[in-house]
C-alpha atoms as a PDB file:
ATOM      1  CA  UNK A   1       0.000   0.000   0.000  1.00  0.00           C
ATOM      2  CA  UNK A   2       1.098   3.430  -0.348  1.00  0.00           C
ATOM      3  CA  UNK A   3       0.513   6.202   1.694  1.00  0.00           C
ATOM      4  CA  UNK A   4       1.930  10.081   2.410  1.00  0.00           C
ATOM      5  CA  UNK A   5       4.551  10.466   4.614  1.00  0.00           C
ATOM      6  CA  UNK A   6       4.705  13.961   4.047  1.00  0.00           C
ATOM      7  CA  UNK A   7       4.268  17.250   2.189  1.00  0.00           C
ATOM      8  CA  UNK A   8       6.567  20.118   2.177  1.00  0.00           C
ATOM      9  CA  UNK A   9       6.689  23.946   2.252  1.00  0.00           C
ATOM     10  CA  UNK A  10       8.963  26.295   1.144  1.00  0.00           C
ATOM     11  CA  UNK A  11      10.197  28.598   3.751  1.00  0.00           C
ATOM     12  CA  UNK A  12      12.403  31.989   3.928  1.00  0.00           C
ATOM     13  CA  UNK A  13      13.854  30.624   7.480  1.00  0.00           C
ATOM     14  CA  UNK A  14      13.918  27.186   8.928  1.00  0.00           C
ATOM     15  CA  UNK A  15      14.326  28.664  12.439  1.00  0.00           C
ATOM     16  CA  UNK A  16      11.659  31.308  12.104  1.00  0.00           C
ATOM     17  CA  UNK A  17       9.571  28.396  10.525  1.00  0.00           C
ATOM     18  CA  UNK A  18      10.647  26.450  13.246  1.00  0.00           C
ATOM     19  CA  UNK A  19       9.472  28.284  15.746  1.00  0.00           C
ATOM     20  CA  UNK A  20       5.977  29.596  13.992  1.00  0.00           C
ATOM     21  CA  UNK A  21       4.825  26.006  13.384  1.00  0.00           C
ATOM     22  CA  UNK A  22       5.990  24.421  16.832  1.00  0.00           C
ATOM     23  CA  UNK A  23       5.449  27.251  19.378  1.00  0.00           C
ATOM     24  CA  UNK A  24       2.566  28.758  17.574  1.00  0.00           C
ATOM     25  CA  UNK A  25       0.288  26.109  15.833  1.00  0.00           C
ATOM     26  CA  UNK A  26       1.389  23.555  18.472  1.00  0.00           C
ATOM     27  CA  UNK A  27       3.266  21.094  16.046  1.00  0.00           C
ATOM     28  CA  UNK A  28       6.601  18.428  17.269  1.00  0.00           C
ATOM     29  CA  UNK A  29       9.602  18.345  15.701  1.00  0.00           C
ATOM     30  CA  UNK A  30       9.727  14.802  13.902  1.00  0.00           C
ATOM     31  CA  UNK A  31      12.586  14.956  12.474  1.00  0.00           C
ATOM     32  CA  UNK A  32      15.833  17.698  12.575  1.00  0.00           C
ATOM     33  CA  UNK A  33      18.956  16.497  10.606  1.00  0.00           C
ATOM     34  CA  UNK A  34      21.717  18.422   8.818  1.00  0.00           C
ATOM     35  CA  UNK A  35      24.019  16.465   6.365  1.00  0.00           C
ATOM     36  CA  UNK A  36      27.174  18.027   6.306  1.00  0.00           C
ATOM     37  CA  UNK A  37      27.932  15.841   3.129  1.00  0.00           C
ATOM     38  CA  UNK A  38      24.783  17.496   0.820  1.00  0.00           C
ATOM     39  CA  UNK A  39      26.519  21.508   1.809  1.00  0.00           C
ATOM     40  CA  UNK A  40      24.632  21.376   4.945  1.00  0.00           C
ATOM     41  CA  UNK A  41      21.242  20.851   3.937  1.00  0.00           C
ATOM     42  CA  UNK A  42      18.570  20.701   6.702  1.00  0.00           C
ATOM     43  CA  UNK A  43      15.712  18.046   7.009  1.00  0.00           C
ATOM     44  CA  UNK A  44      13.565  19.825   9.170  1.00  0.00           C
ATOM     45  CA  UNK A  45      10.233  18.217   9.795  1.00  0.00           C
ATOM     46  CA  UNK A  46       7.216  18.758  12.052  1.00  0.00           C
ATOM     47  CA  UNK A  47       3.569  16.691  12.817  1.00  0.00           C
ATOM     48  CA  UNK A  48       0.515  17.410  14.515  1.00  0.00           C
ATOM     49  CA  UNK A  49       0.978  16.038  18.342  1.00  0.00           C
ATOM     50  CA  UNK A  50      -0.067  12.126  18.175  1.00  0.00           C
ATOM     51  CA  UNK A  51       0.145  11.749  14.519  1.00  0.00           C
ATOM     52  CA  UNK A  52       3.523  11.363  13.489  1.00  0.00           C
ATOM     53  CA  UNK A  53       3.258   9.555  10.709  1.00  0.00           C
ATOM     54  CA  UNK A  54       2.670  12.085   8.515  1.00  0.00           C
ATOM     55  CA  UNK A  55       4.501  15.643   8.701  1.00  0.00           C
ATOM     56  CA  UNK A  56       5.236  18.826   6.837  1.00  0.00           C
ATOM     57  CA  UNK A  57       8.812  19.176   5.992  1.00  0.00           C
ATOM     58  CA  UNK A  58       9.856  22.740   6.465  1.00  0.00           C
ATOM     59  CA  UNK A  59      12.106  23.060   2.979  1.00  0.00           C
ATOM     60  CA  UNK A  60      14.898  26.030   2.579  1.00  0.00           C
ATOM     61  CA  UNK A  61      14.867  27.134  -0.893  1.00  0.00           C
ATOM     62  CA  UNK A  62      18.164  25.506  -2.244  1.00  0.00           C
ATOM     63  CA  UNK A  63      20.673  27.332  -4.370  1.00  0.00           C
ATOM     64  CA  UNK A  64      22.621  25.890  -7.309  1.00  0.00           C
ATOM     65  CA  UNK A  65      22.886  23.617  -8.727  1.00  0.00           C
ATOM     66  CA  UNK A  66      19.558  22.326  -7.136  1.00  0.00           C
ATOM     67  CA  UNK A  67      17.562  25.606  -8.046  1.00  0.00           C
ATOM     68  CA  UNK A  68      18.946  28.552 -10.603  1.00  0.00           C
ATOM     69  CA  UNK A  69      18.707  32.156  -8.644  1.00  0.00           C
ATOM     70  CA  UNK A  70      15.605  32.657 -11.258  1.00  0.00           C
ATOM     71  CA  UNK A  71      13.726  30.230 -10.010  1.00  0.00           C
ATOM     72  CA  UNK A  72      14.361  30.792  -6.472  1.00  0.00           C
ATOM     73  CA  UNK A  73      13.164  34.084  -7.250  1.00  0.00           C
ATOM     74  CA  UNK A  74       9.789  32.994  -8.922  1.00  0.00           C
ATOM     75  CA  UNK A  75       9.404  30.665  -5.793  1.00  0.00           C
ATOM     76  CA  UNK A  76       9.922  33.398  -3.285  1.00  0.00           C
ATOM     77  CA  UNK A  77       7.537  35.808  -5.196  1.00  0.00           C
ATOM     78  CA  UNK A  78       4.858  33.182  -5.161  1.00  0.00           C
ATOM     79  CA  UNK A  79       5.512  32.312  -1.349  1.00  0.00           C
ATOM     80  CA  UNK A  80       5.172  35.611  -0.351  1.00  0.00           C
ATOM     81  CA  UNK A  81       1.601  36.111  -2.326  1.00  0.00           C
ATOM     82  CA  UNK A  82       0.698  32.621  -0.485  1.00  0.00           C
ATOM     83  CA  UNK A  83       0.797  30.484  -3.725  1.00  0.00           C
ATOM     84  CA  UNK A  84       3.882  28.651  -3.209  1.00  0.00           C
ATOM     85  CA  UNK A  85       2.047  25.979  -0.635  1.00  0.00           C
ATOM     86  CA  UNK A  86      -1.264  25.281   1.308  1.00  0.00           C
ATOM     87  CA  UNK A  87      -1.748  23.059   4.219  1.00  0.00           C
ATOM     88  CA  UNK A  88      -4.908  22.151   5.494  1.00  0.00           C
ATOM     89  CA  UNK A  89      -5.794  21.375   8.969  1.00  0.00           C
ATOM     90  CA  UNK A  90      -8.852  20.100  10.077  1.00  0.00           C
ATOM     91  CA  UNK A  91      -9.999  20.511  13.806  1.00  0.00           C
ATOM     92  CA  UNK A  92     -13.132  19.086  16.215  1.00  0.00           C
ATOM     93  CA  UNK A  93     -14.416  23.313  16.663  1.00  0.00           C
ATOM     94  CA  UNK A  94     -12.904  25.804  14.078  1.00  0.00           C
ATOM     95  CA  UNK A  95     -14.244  28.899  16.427  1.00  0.00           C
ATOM     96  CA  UNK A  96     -12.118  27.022  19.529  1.00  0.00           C
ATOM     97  CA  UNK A  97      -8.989  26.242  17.739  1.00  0.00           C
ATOM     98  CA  UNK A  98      -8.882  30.033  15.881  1.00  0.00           C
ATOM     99  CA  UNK A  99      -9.039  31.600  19.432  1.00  0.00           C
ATOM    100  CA  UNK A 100      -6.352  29.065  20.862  1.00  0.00           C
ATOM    101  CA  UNK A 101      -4.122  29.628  18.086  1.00  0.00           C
ATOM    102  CA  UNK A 102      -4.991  33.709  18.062  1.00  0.00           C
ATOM    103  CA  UNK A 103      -4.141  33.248  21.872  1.00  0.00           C
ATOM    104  CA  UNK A 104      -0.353  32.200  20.624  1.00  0.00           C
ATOM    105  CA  UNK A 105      -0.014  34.648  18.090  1.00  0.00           C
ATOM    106  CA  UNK A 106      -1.404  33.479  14.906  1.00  0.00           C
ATOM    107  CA  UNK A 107      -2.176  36.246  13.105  1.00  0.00           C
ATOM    108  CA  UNK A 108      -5.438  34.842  10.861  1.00  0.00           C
ATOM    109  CA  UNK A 109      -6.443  37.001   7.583  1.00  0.00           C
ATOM    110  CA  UNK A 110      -9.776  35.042   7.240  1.00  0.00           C
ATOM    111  CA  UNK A 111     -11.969  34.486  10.368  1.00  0.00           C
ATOM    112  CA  UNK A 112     -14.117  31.592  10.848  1.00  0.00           C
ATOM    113  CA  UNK A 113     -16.727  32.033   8.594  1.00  0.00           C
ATOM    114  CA  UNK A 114     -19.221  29.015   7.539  1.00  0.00           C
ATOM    115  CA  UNK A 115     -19.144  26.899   3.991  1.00  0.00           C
ATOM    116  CA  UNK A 116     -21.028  24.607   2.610  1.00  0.00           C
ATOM    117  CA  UNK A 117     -18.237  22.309   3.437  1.00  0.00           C
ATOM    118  CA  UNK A 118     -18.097  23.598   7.365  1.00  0.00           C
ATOM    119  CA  UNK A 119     -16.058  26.113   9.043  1.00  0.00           C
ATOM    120  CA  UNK A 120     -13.064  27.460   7.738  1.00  0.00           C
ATOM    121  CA  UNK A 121     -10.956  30.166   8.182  1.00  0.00           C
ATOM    122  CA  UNK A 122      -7.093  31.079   7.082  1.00  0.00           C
ATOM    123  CA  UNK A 123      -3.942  32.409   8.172  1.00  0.00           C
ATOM    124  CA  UNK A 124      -0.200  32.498   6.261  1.00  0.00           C
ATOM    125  CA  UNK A 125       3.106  31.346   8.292  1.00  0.00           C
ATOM    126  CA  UNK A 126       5.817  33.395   7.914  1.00  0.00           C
ATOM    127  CA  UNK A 127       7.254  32.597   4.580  1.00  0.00           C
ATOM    128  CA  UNK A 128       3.682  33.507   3.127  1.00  0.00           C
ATOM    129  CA  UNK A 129       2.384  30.076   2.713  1.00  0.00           C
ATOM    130  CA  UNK A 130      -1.665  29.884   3.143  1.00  0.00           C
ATOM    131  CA  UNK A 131      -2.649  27.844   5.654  1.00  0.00           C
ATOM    132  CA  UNK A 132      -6.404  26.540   6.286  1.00  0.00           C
ATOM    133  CA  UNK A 133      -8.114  25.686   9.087  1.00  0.00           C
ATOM    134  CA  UNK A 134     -11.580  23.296   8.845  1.00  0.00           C
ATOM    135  CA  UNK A 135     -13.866  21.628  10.927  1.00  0.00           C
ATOM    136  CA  UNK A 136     -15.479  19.658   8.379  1.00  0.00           C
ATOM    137  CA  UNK A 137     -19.008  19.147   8.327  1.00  0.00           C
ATOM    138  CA  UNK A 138     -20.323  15.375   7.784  1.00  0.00           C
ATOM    139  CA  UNK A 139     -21.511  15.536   4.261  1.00  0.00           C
ATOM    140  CA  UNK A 140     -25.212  13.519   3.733  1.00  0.00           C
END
């Protein structure tokens, strides 16, 4: 069978990413590993608490000769217009988790607001990424 292990982002700053998606949105670090052999590059990895078997890998936009300066460019303009990356999270109460994360200094640009769908409501992490929050409504 075959099954996500996990999606990535593209961030400005592992640490500032770091720290937004652990001490703000209440993720774990599942995995942090630099190999000096690959120039230092940084696995950096975080999961919801009590699912760690998937995660969102928290991806430093590589230079050459992994990624031209042009495209690096093009990805950092689209990251910072939040259409680099989405992540959706679902919750039990959208209203409860928006005030929690609020509380830690999310700052949301969409408030929960009801869909079809459920509630929903958005924020961007500090690279410019949109992220979604949803309680999903059971659909008939």
């Amino acid at each position: 069978m075959i099954r996500i292990a996990s999606a990535q982002l593209w961030v400005r700053d592992q640490d500032e990413a770091l720290d937004f998606w652990t001490r703000k949105v209440g993720m774990e670090v599942t995995s942090d590993v630099t190999v000096p052999e690959m120039g230092n590059f940084r696995w950096l990895a975080v999961s919801p608490p009590g699912q760690p078997d998937i995660a969102i890998v928290l991806m430093a936009i590589p230079g050459a000769p992994v990624m031209d300066g042009a495209t690096a460019d093009d990805v950092r303009s689209l990251m910072s217009r939040g259409f680099a990356g989405t992540v959706f999270l679902t919750t039990d109460d959208c209203r409860r988790s928006y005030e929690e994360l609020r509380a830690r200094g999310v700052e949301f640009s969409e408030e929960p607001e009801e869909r079809p769908y459920g509630v929903d409501a958005g924020f961007h992490d500090p690279s410019g990424n949109s992220v979604r929050l949803t309680q999903v409504r059971p659909m008939a």
